[in-house]
N, C-alpha and C. Protein backbone atom coordinates (compact mmCIF):
# COMPACT_ATOMS: atom_id res chain seq x y z
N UNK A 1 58.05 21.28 6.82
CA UNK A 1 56.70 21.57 7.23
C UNK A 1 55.79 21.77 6.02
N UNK A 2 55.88 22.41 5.24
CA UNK A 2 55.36 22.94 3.83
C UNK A 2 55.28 21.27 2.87
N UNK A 3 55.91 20.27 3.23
CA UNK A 3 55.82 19.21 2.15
C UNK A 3 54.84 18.31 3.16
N UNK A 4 55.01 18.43 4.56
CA UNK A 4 53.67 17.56 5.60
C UNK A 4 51.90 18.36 4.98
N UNK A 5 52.31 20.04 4.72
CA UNK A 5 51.09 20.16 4.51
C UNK A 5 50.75 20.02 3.09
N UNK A 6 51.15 19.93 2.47
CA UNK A 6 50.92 19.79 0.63
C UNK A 6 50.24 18.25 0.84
N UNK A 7 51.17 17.14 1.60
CA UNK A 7 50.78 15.92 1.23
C UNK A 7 49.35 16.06 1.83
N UNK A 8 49.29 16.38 3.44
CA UNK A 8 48.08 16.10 3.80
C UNK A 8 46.61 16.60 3.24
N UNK A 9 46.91 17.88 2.51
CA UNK A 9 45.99 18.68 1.41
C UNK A 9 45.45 17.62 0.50
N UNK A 10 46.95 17.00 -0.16
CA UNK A 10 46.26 16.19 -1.52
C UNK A 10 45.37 14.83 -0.96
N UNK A 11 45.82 14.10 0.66
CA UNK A 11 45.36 13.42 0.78
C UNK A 11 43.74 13.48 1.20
N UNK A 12 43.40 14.87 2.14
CA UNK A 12 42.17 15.52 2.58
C UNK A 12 41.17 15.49 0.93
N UNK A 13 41.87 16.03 -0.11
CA UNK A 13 41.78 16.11 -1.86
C UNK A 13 41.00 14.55 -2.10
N UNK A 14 41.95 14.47 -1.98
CA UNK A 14 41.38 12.54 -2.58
C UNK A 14 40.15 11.89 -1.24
N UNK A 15 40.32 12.13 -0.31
CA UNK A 15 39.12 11.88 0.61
C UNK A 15 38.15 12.61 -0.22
N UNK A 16 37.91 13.68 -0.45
CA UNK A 16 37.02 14.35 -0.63
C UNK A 16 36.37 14.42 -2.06
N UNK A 17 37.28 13.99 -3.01
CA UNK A 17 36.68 13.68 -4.41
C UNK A 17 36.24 12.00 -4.27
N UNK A 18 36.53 11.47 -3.55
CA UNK A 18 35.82 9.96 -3.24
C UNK A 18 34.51 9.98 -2.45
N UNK A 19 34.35 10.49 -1.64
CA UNK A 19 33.50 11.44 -1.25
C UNK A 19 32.18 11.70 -1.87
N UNK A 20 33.00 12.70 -2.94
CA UNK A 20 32.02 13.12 -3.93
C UNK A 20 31.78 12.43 -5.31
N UNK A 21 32.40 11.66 -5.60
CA UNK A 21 32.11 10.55 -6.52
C UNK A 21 30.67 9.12 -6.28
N UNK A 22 31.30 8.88 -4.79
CA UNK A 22 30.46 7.85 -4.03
C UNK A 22 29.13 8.73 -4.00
N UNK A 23 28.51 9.93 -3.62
CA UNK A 23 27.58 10.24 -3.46
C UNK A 23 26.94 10.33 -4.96
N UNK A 24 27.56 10.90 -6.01
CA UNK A 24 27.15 10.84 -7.53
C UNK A 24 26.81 9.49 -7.98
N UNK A 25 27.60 8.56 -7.45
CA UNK A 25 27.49 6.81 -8.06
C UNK A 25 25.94 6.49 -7.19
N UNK A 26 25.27 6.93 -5.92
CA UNK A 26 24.95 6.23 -5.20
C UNK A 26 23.31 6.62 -5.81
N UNK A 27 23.52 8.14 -5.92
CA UNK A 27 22.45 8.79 -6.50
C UNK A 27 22.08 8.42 -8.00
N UNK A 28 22.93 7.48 -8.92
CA UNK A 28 22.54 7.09 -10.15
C UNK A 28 21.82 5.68 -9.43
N UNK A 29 22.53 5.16 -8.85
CA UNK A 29 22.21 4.05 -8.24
C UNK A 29 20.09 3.75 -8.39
N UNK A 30 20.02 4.83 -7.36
CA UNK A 30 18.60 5.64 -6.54
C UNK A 30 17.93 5.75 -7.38
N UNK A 31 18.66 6.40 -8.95
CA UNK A 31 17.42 6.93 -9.86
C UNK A 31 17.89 5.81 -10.47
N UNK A 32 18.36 5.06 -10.42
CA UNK A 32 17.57 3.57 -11.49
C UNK A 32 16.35 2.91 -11.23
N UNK A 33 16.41 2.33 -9.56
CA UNK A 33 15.66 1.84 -8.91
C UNK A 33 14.32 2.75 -9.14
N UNK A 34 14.28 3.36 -8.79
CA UNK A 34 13.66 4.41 -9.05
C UNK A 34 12.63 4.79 -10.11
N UNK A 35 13.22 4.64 -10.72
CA UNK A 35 12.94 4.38 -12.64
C UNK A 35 12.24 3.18 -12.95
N UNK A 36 13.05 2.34 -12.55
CA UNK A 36 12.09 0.61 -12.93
C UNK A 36 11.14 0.33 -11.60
N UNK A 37 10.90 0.82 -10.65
CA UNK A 37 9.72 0.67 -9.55
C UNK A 37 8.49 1.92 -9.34
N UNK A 38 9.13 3.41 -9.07
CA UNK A 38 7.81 3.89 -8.65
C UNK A 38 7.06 4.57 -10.00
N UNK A 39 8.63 5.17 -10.44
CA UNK A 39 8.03 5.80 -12.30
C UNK A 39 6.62 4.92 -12.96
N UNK A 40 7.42 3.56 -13.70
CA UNK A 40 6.21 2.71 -13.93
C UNK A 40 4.79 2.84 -13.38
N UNK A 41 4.55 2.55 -11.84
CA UNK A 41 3.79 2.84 -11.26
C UNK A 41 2.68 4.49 -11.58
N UNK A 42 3.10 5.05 -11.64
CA UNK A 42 2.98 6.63 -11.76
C UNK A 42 2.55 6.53 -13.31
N UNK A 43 2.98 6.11 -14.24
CA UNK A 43 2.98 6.10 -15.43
C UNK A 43 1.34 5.13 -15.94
N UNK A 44 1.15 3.88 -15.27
CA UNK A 44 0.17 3.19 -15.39
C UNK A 44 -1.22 3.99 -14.13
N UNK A 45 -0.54 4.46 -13.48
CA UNK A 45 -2.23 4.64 -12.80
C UNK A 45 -2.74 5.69 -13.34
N UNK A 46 -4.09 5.56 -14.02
CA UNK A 46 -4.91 6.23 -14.42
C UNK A 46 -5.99 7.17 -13.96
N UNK A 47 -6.29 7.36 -12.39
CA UNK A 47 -6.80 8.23 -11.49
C UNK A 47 -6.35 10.02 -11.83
N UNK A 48 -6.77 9.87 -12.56
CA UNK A 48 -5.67 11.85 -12.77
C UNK A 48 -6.96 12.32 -12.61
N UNK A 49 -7.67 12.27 -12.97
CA UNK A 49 -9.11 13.46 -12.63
C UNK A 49 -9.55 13.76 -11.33
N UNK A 50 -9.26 15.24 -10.89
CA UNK A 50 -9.66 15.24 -9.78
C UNK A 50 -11.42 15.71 -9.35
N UNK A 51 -12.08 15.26 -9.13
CA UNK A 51 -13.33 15.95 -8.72
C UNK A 51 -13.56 15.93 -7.02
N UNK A 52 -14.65 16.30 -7.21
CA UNK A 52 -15.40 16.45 -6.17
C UNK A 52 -16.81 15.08 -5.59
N UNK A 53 -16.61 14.29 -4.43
CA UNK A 53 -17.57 13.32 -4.28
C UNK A 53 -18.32 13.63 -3.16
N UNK A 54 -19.92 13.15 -3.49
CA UNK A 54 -20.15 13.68 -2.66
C UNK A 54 -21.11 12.40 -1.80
N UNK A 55 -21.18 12.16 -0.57
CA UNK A 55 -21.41 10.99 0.29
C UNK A 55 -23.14 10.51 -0.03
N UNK A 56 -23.35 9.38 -0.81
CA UNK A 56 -24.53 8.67 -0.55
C UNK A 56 -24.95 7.89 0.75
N UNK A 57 -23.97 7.11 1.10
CA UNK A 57 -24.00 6.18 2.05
C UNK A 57 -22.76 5.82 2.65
N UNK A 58 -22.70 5.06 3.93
CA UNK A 58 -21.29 4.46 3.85
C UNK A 58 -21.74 3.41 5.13
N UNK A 59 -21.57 1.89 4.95
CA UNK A 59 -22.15 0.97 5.97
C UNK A 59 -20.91 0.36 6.07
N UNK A 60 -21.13 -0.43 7.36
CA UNK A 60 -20.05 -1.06 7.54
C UNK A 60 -20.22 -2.66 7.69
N UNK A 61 -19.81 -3.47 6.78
CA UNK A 61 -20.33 -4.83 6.98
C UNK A 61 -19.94 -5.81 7.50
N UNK A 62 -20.47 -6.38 7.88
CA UNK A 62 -20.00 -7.50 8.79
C UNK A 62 -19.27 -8.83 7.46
N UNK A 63 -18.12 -9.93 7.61
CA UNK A 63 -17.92 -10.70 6.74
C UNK A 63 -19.35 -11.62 6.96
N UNK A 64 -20.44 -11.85 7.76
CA UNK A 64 -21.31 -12.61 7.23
C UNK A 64 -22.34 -11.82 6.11
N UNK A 65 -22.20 -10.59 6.07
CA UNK A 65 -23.02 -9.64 4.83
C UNK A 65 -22.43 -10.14 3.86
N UNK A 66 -21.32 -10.01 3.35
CA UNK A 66 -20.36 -9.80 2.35
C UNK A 66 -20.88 -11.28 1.35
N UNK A 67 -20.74 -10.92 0.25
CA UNK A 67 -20.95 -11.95 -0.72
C UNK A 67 -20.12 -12.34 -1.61
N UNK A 68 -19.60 -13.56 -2.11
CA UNK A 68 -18.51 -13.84 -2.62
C UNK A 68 -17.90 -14.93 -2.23
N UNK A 69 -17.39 -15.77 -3.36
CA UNK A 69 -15.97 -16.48 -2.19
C UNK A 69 -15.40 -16.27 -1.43
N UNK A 70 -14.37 -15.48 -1.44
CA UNK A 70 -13.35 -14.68 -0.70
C UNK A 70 -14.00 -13.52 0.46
N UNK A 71 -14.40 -14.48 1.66
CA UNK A 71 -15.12 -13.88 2.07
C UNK A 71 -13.76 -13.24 3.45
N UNK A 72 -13.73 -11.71 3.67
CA UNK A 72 -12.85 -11.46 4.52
C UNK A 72 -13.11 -11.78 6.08
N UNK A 73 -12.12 -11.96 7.18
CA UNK A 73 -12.61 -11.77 8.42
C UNK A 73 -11.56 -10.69 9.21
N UNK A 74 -12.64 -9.11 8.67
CA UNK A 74 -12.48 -8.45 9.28
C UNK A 74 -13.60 -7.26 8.61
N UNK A 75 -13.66 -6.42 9.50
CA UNK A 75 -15.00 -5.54 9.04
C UNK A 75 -14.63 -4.97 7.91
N UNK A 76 -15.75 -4.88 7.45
CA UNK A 76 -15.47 -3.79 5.59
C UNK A 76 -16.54 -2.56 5.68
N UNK A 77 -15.66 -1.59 5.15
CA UNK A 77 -16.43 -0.43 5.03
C UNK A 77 -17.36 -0.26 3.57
N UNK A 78 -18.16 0.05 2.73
CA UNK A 78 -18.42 0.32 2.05
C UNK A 78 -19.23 1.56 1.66
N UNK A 79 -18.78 2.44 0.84
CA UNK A 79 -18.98 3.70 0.56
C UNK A 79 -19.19 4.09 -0.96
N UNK A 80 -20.53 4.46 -0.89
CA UNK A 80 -20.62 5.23 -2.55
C UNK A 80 -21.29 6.61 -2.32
N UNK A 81 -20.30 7.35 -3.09
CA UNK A 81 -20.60 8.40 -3.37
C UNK A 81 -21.67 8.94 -4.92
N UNK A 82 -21.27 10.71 -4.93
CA UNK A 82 -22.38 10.72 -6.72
C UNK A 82 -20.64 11.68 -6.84
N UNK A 83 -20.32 11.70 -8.21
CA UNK A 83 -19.53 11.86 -8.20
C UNK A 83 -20.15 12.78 -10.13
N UNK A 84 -19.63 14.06 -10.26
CA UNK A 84 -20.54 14.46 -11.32
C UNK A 84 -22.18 13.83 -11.79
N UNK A 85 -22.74 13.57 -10.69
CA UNK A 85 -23.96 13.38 -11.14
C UNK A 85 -23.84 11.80 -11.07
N UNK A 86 -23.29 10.92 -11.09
CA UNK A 86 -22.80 9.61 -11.57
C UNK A 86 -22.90 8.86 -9.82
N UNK A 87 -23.41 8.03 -9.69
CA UNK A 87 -23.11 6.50 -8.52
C UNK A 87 -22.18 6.02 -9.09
N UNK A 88 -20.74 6.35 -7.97
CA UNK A 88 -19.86 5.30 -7.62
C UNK A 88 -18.98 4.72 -6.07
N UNK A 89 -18.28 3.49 -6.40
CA UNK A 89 -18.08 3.39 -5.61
C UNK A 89 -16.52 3.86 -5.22
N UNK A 90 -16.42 3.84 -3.64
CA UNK A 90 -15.43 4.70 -3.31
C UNK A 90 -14.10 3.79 -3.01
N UNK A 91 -13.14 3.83 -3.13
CA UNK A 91 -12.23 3.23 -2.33
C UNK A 91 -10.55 3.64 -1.93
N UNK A 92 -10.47 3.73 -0.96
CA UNK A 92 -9.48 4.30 0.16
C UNK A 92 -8.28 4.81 -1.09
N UNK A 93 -7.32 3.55 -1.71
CA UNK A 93 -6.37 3.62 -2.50
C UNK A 93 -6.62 3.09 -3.78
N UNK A 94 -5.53 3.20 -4.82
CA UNK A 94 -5.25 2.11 -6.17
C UNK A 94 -5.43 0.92 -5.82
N UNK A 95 -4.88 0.11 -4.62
CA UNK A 95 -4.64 -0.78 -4.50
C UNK A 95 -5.84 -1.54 -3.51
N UNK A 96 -6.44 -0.59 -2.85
CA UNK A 96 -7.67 -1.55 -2.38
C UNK A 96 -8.78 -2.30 -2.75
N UNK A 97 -8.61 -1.37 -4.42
CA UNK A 97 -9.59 -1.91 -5.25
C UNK A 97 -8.97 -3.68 -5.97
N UNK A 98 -8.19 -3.72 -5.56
CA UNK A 98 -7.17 -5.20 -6.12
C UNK A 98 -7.14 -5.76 -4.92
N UNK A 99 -7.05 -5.97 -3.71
CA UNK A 99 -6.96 -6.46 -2.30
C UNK A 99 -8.65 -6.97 -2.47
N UNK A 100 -9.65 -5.98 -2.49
CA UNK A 100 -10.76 -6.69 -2.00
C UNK A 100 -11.99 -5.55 -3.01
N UNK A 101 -12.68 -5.82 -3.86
CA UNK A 101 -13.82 -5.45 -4.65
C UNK A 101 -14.80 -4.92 -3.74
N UNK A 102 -14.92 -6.01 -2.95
CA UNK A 102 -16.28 -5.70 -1.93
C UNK A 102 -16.21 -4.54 -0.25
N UNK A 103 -14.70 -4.05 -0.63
CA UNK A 103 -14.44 -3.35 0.67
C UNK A 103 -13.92 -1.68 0.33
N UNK A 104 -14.63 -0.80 0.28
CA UNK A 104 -13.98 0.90 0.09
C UNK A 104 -12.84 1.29 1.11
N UNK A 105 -12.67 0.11 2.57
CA UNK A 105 -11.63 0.82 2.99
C UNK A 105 -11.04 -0.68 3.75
N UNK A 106 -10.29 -0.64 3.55
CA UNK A 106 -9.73 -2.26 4.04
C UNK A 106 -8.78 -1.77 5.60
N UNK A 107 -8.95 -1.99 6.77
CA UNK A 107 -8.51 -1.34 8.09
C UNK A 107 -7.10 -1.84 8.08
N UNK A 108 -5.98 -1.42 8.63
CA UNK A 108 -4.57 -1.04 8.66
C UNK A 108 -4.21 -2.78 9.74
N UNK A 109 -5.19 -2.87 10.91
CA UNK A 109 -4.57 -3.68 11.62
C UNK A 109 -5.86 -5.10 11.79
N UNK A 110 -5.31 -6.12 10.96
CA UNK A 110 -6.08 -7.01 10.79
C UNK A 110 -6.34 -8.21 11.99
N UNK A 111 -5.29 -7.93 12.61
CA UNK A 111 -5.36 -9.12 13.35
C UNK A 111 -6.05 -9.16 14.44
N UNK A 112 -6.59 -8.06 15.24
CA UNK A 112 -7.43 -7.76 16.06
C UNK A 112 -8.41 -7.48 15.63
N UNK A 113 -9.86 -8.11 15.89
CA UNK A 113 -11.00 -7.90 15.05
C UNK A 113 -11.09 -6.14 15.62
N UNK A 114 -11.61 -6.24 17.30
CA UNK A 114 -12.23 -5.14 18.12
C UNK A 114 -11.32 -3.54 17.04
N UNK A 115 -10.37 -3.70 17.42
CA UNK A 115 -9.00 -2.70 17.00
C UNK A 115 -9.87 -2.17 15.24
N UNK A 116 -10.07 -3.58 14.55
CA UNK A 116 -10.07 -3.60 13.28
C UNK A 116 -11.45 -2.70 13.22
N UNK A 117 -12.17 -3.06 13.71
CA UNK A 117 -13.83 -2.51 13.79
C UNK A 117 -14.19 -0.82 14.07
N UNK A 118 -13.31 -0.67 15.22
CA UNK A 118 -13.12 0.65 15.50
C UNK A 118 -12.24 1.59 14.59
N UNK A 119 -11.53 0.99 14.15
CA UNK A 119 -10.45 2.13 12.71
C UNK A 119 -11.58 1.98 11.55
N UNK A 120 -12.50 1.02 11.65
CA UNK A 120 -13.45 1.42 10.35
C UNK A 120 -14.16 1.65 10.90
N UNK A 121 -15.39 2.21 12.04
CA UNK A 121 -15.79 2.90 12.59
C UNK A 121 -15.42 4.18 12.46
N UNK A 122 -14.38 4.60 12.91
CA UNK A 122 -13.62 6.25 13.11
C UNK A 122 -13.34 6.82 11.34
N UNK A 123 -12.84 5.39 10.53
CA UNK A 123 -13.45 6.19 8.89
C UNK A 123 -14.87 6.73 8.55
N UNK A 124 -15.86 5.96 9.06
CA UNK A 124 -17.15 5.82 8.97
C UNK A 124 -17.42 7.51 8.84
N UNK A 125 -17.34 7.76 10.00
CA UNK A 125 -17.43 9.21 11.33
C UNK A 125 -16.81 9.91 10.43
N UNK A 126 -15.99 9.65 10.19
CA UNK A 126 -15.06 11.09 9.49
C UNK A 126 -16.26 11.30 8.23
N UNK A 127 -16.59 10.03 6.69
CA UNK A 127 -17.56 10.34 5.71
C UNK A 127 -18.05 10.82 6.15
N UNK A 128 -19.10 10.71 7.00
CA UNK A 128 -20.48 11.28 7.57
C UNK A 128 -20.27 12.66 8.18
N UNK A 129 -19.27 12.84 8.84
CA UNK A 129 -18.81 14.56 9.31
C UNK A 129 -18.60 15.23 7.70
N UNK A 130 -17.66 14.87 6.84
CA UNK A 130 -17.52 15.89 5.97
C UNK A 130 -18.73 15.20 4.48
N UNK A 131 -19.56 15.73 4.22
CA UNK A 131 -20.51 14.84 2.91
C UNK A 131 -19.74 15.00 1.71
N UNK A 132 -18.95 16.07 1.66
CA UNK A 132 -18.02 16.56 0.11
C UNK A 132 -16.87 16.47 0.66
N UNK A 133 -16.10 15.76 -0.34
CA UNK A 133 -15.06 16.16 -0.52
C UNK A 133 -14.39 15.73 -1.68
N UNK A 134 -13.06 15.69 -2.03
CA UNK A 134 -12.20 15.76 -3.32
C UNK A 134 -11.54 14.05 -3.31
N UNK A 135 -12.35 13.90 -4.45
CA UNK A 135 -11.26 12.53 -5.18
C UNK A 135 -10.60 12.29 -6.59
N UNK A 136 -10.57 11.02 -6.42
CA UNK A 136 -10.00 11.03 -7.89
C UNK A 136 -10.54 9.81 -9.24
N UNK A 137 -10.82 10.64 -10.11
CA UNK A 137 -11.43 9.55 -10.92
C UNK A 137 -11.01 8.80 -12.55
N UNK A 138 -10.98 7.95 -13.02
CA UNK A 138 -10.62 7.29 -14.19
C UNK A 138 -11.46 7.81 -15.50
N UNK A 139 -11.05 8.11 -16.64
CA UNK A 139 -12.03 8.14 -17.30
C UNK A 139 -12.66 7.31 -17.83
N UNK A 140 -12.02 6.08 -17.75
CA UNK A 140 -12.36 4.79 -18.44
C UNK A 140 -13.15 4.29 -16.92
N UNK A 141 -13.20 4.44 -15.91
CA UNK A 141 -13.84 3.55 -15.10
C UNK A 141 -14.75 4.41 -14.41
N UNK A 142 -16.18 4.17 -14.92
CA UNK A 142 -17.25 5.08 -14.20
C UNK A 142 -17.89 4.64 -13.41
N UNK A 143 -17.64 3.48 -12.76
CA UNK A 143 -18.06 3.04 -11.69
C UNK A 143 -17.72 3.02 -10.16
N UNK A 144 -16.15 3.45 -10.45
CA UNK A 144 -15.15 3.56 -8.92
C UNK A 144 -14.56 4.93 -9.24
N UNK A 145 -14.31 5.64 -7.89
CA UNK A 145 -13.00 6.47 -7.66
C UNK A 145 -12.40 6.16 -6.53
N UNK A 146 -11.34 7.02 -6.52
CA UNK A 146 -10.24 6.29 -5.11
C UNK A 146 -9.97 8.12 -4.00
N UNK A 147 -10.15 7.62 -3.39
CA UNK A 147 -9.86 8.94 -1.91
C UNK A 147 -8.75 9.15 -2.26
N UNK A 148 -7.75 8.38 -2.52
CA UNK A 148 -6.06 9.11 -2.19
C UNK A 148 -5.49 8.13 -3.39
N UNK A 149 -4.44 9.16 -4.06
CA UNK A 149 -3.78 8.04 -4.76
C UNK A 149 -2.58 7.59 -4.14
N UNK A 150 -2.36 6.73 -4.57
CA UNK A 150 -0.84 5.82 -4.39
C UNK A 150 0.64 6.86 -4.76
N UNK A 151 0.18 6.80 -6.26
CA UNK A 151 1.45 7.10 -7.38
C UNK A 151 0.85 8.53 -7.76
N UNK A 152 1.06 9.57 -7.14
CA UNK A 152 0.62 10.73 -8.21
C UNK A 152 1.71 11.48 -7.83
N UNK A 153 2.06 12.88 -8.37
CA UNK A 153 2.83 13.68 -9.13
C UNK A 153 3.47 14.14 -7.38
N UNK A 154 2.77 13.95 -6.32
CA UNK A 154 3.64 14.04 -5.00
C UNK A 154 4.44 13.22 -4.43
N UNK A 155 4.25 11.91 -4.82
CA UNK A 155 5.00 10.89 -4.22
C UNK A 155 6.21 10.72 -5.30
N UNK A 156 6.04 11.29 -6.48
CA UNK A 156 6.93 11.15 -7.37
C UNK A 156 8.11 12.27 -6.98
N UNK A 157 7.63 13.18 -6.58
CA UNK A 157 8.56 14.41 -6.58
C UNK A 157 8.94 14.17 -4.95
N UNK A 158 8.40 13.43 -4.21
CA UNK A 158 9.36 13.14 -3.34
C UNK A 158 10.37 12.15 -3.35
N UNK A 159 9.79 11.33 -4.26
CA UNK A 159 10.76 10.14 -4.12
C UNK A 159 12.19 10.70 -4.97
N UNK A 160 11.85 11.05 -5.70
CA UNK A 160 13.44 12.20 -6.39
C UNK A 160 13.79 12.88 -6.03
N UNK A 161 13.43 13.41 -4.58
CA UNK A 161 14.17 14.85 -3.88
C UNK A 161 15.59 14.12 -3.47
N UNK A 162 15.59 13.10 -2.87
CA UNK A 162 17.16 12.56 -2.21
C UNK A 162 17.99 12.27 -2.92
N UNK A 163 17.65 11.48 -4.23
CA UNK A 163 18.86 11.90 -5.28
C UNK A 163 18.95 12.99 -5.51
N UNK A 164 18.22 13.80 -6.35
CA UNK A 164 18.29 14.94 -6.90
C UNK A 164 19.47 15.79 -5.73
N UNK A 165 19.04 15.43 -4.19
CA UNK A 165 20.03 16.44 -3.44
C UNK A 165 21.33 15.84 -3.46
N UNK A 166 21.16 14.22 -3.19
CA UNK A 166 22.54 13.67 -2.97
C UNK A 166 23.66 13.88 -4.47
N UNK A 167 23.04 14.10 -5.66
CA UNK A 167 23.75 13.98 -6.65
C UNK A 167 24.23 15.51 -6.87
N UNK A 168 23.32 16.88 -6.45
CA UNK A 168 23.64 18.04 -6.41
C UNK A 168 24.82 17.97 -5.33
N UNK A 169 24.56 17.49 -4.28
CA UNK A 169 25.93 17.58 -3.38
C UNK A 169 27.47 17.05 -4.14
N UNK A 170 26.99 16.14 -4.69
CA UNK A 170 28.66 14.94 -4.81
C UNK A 170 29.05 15.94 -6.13
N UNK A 171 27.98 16.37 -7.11
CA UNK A 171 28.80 17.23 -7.88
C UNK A 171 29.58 18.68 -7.21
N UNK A 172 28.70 19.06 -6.13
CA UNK A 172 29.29 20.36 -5.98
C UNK A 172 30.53 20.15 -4.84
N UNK A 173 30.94 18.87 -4.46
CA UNK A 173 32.05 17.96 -3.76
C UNK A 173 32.85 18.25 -4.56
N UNK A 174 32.98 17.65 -6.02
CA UNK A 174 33.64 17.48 -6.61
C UNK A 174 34.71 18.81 -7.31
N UNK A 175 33.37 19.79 -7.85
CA UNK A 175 33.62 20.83 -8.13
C UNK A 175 34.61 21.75 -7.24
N UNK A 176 34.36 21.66 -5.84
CA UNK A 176 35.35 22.76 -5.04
C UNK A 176 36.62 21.93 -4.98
N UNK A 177 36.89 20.75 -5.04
CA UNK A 177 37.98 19.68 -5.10
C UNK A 177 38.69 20.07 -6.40
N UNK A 178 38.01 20.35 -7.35
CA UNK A 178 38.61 20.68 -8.65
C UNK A 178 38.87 22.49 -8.32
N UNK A 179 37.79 22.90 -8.09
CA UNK A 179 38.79 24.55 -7.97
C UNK A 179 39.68 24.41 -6.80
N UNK A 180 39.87 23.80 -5.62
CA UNK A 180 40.95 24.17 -4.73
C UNK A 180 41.80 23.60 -5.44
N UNK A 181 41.97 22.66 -6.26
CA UNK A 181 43.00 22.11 -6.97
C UNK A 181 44.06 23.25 -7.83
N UNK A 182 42.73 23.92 -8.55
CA UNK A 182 43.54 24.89 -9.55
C UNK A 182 43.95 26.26 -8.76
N UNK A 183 43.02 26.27 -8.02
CA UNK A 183 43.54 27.34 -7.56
C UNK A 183 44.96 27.60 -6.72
N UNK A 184 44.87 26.09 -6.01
CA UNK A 184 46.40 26.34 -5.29
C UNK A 184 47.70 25.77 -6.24
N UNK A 185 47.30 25.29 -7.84
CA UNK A 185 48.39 25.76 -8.79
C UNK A 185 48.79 26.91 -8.95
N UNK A 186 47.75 27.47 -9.09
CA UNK A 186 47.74 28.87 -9.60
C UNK A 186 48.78 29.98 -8.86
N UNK A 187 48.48 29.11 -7.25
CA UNK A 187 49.18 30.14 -6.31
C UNK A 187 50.49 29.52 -6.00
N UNK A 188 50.91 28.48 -6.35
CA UNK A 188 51.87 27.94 -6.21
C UNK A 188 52.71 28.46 -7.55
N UNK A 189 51.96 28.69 -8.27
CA UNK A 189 53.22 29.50 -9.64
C UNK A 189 53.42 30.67 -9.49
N UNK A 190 52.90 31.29 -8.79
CA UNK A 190 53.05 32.81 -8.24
C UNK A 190 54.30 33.02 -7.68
């Protein structure tokens, strides 16, 4: 009886330091990816200043307003705020300003105009309810700020919470695998 439970111990042992190895491997894995995709990101966007903007205008244009080649078909919001004393223009994310120049809020669901019109409508409503509020600005670019960033110091610290836990787990796997180890030497020389 005593040699069924020793084996099944060491074998429960080895489940469990594989276990905790796989979760340590998976979590280096995580923070590589990790590293070469959102870091970078975080590292190049330049939005760190936070101020305060406060609402000049905000219209909503139709694509026959809009000027340009690249003319969109779907409604565009456009919004400038004063931002320290300064006219600029506003736009939703990092990335809306690269999607479309001529649009502060580019709507979520394109393929339905009506749908599309009304989600930039209901942004509209919201500027106009609050006239202040908090954005973010470049120091090099005094012409735009952005409502929300993409890459800032929250999305970073979330995106490292699941390694950070999965790799705290597989070590502390490992660790009680290594003290039940010694310890039931210990008691076995007794």
């Amino acid at each position: 009886m005593g040699k069924k439970l020793v084996m099944a111990q060491k074998r429960g042992e080895t489940r469990a330091l594989c276990l905790g190895v796989t979760m340590v491997v998976c979590a280096a894995i995580t923070y590589y990816i990790l590293g070469t995709t959102v870091l970078p990101l975080y590292q190049k966007s330049v939005w760190t200043q936070e101020s305060t903007c406060h609402l000049i205008e905000a219209n909503v244009k139709d694509h026959d307003e809009l000027e340009g080649k690249k003319v969109p078909r779907y409604p565009c919001l456009w919004v400038n705020v004063s931002v320290v004393g300064q006219w600029a223009i506003l736009y939703h994310t990092e990335d809306t300003q690269d999607q479309n120049q001529q649009c502060s809020y580019i709507p979520s669901n394109l393929d339905n105009y009506q749908m599309a019109l009304a989600d930039v409508e209901k942004v509209r409503a919201n500027f106009h309810e609050h006239h202040a509020f908090y954005c973010f600005s470049a120091p090099q670019v005094e012409t735009s700020v952005v409502y929300r960033r993409l890459y800032g110091p929250q999305t970073l610290l979330f995106s490292f919470f699941w390694p950070t836990f999965l790799l705290t787990g597989g070590l502390l796997i490992i660790a009680m695998v290594k003290l039940n180890r010694s310890l039931s030497i210990l008691a076995a020389q007794r």
